[in-house]
N, C-alpha and C. Protein backbone atom coordinates (compact mmCIF):
# COMPACT_ATOMS: atom_id res chain seq x y z
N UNK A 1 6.27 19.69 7.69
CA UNK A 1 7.50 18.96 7.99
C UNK A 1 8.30 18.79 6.71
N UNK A 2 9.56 18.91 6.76
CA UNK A 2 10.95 18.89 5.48
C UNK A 2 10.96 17.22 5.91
N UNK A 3 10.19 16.54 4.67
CA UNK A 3 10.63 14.92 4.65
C UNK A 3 11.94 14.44 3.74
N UNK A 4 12.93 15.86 3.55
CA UNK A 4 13.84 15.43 2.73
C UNK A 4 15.13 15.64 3.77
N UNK A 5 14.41 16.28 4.83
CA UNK A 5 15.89 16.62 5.67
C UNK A 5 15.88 15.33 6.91
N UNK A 6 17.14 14.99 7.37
CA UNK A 6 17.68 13.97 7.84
C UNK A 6 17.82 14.12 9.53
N UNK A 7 17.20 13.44 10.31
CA UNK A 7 17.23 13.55 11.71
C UNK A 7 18.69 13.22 12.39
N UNK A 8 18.89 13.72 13.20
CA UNK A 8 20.10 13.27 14.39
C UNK A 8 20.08 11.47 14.17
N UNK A 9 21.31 10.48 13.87
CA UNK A 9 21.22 9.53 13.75
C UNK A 9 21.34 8.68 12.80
N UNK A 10 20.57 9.59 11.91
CA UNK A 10 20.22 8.97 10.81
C UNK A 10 21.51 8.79 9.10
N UNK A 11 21.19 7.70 8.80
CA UNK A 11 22.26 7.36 7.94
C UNK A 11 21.43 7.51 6.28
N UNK A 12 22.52 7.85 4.86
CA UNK A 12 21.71 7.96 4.14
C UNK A 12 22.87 6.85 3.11
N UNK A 13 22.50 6.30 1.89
CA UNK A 13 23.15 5.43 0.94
C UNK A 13 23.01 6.07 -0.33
N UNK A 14 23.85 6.00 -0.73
CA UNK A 14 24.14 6.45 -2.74
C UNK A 14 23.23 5.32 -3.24
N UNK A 15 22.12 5.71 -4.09
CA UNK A 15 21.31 4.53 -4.99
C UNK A 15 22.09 4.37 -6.14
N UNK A 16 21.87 3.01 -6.36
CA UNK A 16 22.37 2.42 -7.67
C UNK A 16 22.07 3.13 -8.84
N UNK A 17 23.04 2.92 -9.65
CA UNK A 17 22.37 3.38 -10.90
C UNK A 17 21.66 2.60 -11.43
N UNK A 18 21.48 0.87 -12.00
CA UNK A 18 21.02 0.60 -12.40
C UNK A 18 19.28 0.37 -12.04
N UNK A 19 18.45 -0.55 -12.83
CA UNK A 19 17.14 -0.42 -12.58
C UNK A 19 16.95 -2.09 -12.17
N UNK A 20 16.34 -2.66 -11.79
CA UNK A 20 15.81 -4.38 -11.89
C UNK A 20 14.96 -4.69 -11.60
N UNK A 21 14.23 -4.21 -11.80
CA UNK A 21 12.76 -4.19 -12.02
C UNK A 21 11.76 -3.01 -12.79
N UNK A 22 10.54 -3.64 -13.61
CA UNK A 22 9.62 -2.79 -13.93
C UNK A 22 8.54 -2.76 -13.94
N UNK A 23 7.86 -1.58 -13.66
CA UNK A 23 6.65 -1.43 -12.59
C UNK A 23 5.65 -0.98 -13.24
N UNK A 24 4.21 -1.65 -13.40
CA UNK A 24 3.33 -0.99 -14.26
C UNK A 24 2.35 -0.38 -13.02
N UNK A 25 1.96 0.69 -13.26
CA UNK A 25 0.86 1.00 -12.32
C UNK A 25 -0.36 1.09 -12.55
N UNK A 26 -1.48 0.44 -11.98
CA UNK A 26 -2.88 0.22 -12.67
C UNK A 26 -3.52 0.87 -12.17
N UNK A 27 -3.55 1.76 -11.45
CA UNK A 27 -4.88 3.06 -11.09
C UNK A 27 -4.02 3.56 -9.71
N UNK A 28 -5.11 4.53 -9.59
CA UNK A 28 -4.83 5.56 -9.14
C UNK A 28 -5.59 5.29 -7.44
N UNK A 29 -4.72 5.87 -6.24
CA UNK A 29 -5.77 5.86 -5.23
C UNK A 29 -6.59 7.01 -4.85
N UNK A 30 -7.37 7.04 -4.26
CA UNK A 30 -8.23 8.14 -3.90
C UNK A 30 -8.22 8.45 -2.65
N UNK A 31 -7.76 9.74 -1.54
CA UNK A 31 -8.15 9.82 -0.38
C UNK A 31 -7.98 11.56 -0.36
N UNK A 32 -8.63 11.81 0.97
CA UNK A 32 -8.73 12.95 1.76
C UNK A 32 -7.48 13.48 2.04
N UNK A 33 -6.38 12.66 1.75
CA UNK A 33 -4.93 13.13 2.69
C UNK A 33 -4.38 13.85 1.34
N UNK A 34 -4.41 15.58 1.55
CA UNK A 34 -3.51 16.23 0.43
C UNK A 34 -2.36 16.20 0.67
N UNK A 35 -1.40 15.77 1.72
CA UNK A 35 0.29 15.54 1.76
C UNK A 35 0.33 14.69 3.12
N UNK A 36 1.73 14.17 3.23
CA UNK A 36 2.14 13.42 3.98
C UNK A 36 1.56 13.84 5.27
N UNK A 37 1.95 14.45 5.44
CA UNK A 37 1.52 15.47 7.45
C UNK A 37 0.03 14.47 7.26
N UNK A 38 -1.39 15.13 6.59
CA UNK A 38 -2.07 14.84 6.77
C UNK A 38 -2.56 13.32 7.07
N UNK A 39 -1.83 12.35 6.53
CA UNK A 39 -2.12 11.29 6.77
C UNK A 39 -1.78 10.29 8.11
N UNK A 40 -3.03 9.45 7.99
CA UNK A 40 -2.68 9.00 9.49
C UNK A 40 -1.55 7.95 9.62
N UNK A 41 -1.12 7.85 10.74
CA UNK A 41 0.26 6.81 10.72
C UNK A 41 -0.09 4.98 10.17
N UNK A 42 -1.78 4.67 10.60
CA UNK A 42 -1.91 3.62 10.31
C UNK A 42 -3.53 3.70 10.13
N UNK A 43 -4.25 3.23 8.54
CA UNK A 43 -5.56 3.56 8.33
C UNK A 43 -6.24 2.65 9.15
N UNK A 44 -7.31 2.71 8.84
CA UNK A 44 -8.57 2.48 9.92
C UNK A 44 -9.53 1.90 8.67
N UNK A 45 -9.80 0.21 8.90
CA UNK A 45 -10.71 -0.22 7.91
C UNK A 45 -11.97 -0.08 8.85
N UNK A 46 -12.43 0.16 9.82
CA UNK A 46 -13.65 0.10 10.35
C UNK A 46 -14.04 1.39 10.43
N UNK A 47 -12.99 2.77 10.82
CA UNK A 47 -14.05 4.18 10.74
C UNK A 47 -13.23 5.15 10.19
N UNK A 48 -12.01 4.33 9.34
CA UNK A 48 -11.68 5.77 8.49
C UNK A 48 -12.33 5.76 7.26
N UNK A 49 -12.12 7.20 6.92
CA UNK A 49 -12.61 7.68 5.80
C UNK A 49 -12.97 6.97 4.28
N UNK A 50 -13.98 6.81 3.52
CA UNK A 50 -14.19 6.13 2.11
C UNK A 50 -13.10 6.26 1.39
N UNK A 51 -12.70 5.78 0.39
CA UNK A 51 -11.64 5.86 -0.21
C UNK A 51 -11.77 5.03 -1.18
N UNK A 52 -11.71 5.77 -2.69
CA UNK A 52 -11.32 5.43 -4.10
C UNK A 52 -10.31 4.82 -4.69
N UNK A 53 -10.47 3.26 -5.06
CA UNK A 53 -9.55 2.45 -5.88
C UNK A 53 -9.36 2.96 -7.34
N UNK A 54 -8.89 3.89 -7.81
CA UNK A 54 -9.59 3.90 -9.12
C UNK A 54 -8.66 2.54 -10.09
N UNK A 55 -9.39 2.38 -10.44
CA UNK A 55 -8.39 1.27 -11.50
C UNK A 55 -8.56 1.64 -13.21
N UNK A 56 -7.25 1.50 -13.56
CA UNK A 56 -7.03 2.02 -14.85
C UNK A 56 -7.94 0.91 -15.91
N UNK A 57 -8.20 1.69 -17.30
CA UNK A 57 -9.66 1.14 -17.76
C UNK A 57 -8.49 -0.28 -18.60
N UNK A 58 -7.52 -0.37 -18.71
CA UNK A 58 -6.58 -1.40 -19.13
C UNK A 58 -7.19 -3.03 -18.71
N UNK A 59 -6.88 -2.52 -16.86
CA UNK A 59 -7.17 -3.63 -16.01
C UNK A 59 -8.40 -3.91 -15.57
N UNK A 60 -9.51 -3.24 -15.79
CA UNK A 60 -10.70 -3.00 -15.12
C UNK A 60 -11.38 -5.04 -14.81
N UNK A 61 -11.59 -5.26 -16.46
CA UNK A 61 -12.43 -6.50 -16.20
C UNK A 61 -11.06 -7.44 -15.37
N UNK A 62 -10.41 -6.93 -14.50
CA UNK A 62 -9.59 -8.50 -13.76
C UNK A 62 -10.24 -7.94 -12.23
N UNK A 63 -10.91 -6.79 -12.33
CA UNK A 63 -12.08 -6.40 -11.12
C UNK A 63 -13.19 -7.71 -11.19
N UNK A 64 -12.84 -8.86 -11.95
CA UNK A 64 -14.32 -9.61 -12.14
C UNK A 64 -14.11 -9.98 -10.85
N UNK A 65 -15.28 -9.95 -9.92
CA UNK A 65 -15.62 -11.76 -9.22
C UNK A 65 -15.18 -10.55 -7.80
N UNK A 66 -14.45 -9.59 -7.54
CA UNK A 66 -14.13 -9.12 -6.30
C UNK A 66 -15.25 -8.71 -5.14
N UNK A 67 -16.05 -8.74 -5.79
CA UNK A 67 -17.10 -8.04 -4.51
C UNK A 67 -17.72 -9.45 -3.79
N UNK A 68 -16.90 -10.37 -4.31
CA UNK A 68 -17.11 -11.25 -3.07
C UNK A 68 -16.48 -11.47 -1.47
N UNK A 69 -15.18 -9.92 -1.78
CA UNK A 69 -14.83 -10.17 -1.04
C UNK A 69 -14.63 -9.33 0.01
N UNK A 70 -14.30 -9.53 1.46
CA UNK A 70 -14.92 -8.37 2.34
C UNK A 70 -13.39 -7.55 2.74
N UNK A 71 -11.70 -8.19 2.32
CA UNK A 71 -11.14 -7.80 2.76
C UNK A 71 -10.34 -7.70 1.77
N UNK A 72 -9.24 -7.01 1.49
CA UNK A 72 -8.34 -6.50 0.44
C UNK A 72 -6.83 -6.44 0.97
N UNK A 73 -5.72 -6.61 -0.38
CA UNK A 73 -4.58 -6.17 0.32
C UNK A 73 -4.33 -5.21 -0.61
N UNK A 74 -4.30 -4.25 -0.64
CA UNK A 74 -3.45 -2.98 -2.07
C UNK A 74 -2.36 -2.99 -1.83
N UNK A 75 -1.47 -3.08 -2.60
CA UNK A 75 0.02 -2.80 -3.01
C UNK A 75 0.29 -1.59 -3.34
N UNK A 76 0.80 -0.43 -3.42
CA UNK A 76 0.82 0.83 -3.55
C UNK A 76 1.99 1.51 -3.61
N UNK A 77 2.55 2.21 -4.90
CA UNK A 77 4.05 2.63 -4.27
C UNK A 77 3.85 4.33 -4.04
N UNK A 78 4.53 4.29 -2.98
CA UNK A 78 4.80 5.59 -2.00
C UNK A 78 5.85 6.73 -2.75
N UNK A 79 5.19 7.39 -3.70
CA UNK A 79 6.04 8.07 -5.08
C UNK A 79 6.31 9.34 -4.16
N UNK A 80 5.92 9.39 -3.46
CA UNK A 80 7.23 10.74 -2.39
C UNK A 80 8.22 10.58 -1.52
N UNK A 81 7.88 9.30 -0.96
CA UNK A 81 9.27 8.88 -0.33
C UNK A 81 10.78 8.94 -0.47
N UNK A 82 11.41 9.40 0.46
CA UNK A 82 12.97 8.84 -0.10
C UNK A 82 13.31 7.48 -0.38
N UNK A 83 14.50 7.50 -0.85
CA UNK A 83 14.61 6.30 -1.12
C UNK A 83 15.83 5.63 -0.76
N UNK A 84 16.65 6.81 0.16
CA UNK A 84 18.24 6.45 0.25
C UNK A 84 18.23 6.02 2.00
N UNK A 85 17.21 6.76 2.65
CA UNK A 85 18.18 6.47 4.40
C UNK A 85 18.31 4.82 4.98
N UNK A 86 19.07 4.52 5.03
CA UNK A 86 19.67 3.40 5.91
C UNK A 86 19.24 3.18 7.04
N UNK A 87 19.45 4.35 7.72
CA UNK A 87 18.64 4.31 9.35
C UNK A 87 17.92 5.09 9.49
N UNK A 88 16.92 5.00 10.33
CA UNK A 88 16.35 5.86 10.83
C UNK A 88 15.71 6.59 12.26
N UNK A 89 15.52 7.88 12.55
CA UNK A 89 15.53 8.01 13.65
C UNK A 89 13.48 8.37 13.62
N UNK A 90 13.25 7.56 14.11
CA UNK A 90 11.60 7.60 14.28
C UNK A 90 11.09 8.74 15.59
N UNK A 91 10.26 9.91 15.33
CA UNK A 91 9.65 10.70 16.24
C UNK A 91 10.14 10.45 17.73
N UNK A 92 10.76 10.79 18.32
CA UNK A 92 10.88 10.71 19.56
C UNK A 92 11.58 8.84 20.07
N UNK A 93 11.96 8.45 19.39
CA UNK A 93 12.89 7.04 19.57
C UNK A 93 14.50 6.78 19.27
N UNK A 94 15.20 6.41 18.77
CA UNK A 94 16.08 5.82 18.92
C UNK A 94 16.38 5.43 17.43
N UNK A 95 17.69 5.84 16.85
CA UNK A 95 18.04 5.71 15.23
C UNK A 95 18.27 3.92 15.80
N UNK A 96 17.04 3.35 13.85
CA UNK A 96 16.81 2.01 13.76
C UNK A 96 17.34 1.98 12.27
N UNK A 97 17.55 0.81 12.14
CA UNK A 97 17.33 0.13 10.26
C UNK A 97 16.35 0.39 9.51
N UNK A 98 16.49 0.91 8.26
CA UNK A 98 14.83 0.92 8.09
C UNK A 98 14.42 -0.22 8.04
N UNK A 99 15.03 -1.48 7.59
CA UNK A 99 13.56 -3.04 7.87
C UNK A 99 13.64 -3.01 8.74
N UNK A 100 13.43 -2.40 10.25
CA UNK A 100 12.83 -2.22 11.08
C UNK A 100 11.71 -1.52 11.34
N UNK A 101 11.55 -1.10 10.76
CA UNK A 101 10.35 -0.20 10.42
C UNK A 101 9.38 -0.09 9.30
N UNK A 102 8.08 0.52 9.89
CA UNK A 102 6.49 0.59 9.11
C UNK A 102 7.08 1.73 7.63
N UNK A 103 7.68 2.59 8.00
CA UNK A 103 8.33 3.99 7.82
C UNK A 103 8.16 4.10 6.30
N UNK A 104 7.52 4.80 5.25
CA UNK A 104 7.24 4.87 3.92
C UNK A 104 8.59 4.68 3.62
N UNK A 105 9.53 5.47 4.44
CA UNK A 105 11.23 5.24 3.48
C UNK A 105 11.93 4.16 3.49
N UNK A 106 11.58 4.07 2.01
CA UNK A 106 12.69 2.66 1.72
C UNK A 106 13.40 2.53 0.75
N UNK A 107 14.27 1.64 0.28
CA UNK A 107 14.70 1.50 -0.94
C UNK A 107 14.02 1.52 -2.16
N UNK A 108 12.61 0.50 -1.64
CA UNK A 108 11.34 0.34 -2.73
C UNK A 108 10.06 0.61 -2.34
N UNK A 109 9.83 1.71 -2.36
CA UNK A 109 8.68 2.92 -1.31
C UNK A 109 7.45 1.95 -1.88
N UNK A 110 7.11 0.39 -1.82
CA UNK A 110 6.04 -0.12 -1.70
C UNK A 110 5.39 -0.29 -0.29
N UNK A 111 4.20 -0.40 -0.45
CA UNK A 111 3.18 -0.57 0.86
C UNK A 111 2.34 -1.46 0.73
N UNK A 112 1.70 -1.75 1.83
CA UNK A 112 0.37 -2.60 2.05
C UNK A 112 -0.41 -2.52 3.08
N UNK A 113 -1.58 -2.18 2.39
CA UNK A 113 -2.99 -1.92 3.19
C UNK A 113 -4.16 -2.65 3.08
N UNK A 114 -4.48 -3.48 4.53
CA UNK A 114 -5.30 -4.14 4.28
C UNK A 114 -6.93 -3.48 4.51
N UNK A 115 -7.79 -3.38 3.34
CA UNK A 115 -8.72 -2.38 3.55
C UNK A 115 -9.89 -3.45 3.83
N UNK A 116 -11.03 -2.69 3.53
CA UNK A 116 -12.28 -2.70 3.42
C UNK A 116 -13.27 -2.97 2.56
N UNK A 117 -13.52 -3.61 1.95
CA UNK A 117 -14.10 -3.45 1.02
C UNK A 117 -15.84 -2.60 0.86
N UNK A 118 -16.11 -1.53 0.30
CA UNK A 118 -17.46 -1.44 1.14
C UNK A 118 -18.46 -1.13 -0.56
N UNK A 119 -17.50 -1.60 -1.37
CA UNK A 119 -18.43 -1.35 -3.37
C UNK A 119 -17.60 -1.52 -4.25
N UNK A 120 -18.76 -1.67 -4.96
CA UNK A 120 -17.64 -1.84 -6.43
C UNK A 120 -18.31 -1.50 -7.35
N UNK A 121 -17.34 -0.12 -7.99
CA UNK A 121 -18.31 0.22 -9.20
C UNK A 121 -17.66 0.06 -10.81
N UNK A 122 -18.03 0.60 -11.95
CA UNK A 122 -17.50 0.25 -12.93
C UNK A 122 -15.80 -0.05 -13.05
N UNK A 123 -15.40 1.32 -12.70
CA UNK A 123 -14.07 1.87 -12.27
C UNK A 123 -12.95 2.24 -11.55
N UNK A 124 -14.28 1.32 -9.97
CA UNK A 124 -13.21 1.91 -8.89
C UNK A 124 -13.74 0.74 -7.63
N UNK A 125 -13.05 0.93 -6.91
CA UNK A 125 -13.47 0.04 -5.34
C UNK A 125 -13.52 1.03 -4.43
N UNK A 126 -14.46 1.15 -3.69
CA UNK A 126 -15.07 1.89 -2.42
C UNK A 126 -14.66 1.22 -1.29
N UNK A 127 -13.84 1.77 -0.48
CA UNK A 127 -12.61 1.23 0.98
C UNK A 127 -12.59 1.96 1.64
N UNK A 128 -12.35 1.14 2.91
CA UNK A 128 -12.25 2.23 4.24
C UNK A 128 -10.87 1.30 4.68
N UNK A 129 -9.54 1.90 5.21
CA UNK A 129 -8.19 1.58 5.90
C UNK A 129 -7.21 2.38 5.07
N UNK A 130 -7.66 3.10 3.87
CA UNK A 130 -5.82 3.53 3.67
C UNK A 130 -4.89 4.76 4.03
N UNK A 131 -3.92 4.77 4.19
CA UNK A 131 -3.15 5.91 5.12
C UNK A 131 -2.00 6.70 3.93
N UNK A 132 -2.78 6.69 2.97
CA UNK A 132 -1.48 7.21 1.71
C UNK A 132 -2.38 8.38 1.10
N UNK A 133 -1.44 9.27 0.98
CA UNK A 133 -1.67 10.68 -0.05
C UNK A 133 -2.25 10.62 -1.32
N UNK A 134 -3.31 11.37 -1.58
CA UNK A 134 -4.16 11.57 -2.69
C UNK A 134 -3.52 11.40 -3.85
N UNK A 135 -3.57 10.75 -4.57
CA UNK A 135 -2.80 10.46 -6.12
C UNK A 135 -2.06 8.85 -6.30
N UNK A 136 -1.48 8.71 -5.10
CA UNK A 136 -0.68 7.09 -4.88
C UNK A 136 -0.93 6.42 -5.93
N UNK A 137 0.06 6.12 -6.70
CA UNK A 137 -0.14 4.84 -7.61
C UNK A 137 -0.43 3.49 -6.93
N UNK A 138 -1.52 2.73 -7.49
CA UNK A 138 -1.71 1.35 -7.48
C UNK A 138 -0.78 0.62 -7.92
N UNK A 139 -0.28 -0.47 -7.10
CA UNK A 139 0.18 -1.29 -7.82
C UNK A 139 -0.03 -2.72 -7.99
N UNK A 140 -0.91 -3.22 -7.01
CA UNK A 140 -1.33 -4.52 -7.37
C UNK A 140 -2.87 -4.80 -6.33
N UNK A 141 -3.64 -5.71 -6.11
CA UNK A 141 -4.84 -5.64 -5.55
C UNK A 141 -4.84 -7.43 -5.32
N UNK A 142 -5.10 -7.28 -4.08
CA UNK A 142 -5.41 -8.80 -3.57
C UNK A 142 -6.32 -9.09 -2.50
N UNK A 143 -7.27 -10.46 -2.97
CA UNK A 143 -7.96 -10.98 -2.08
C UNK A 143 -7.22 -11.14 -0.47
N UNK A 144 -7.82 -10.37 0.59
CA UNK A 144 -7.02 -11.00 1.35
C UNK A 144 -7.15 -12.35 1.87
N UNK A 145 -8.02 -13.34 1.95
CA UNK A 145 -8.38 -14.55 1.63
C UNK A 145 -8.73 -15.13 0.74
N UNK A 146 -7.87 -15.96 -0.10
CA UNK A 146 -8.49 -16.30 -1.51
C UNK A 146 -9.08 -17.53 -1.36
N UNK A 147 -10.82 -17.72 -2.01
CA UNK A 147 -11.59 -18.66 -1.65
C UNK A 147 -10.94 -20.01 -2.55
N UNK A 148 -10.37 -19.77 -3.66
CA UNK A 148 -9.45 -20.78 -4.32
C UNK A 148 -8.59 -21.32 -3.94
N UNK A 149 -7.71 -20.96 -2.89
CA UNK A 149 -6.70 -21.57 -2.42
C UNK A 149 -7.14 -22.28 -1.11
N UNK A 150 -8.51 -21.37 -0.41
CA UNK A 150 -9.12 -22.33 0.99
C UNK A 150 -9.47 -23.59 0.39
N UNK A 151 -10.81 -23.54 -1.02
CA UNK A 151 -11.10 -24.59 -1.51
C UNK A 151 -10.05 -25.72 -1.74
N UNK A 152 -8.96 -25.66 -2.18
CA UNK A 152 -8.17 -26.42 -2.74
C UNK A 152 -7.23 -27.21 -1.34
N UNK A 153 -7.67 -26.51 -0.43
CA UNK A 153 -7.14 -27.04 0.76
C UNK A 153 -7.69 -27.80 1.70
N UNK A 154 -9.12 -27.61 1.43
CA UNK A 154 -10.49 -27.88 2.03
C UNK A 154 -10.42 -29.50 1.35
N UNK A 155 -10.19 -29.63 -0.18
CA UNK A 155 -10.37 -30.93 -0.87
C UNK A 155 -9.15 -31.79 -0.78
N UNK A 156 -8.23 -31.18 -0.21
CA UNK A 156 -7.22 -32.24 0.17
C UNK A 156 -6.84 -32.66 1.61
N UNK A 157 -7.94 -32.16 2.32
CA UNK A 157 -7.90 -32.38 3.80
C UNK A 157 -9.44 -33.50 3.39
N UNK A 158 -10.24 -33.29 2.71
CA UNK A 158 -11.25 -34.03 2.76
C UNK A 158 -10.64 -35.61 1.83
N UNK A 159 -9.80 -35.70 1.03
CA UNK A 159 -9.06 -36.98 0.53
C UNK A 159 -8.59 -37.46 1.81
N UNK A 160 -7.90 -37.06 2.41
CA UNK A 160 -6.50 -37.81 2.84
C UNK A 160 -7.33 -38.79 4.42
């Protein structure tokens, strides 16, 4: 599939020149999907495929303390995406907005996948849910329940 050519419907915008924001990327993801086609529309934390967090050796020790936890959110930016269409006309539907949509194309080709956690090794996290192409920059990693913020909520329900 040509993900640069534009469906019936669909609207595209001139990007800014300027920049406002800057983006460090801390590792690398790991999957089975060698291009877009291949990947599935929405991963599977219970029977898709293993999948490599790698995390850059910069950030590694802020990996402390994670394997406590069973669920994840990755932040990830989508470095093939366009970045200009306005609307869009989705497979067989009806031209939408893109914040209407799951759709990698956006202004700011970030994502979020809530995975799996299934290891953790020196350098990397072992996951099952993500739906992005082999190489994907990391961009941020989160508890998806943080036991610090339950605790802290837990002790002010137990004051009051």
């Amino acid at each position: 599939m040509d993900w640069q050519a534009t469906r019936p419907g669909e609207t595209c915008a001139a990007l800014p020149d300027r920049q406002d924001a800057h983006l460090v990327f801390i590792g690398r993801l790991r999957t089975p999907f060698a291009s877009r086609d291949q990947c599935p529309r929405r991963g599977d934390a219970e029977n898709g495929p293993i999948c490599r967090v790698e995390v850059d050796e910069l950030w590694r020790a802020a990996l402390t303390g994670i394997d406590g936890f069973e669920e994840l959110d990755l932040l990830y930016w989508m470095h093939l995406a366009r970045r200009d269409l306005v609307t869009q006309t989705p497979r067989g539907g009806q031209p939408l907005g893109t914040f209407a949509l799951r759709s990698p194309v956006r202004p700011n080709p970030i994502a979020l996948s809530r995975v799996k956690l299934l290891g953790v090794e020196n350098d990397a996290l072992l996951v099952r849910g993500l739906d992005c192409v082999d190489g994907t920059p990391l961009l941020d990693i989160k508890p998806h329940h943080c036991r610090h913020a339950s605790s802290v909520v837990e002790r002010r329900h137990a004051s009051a």
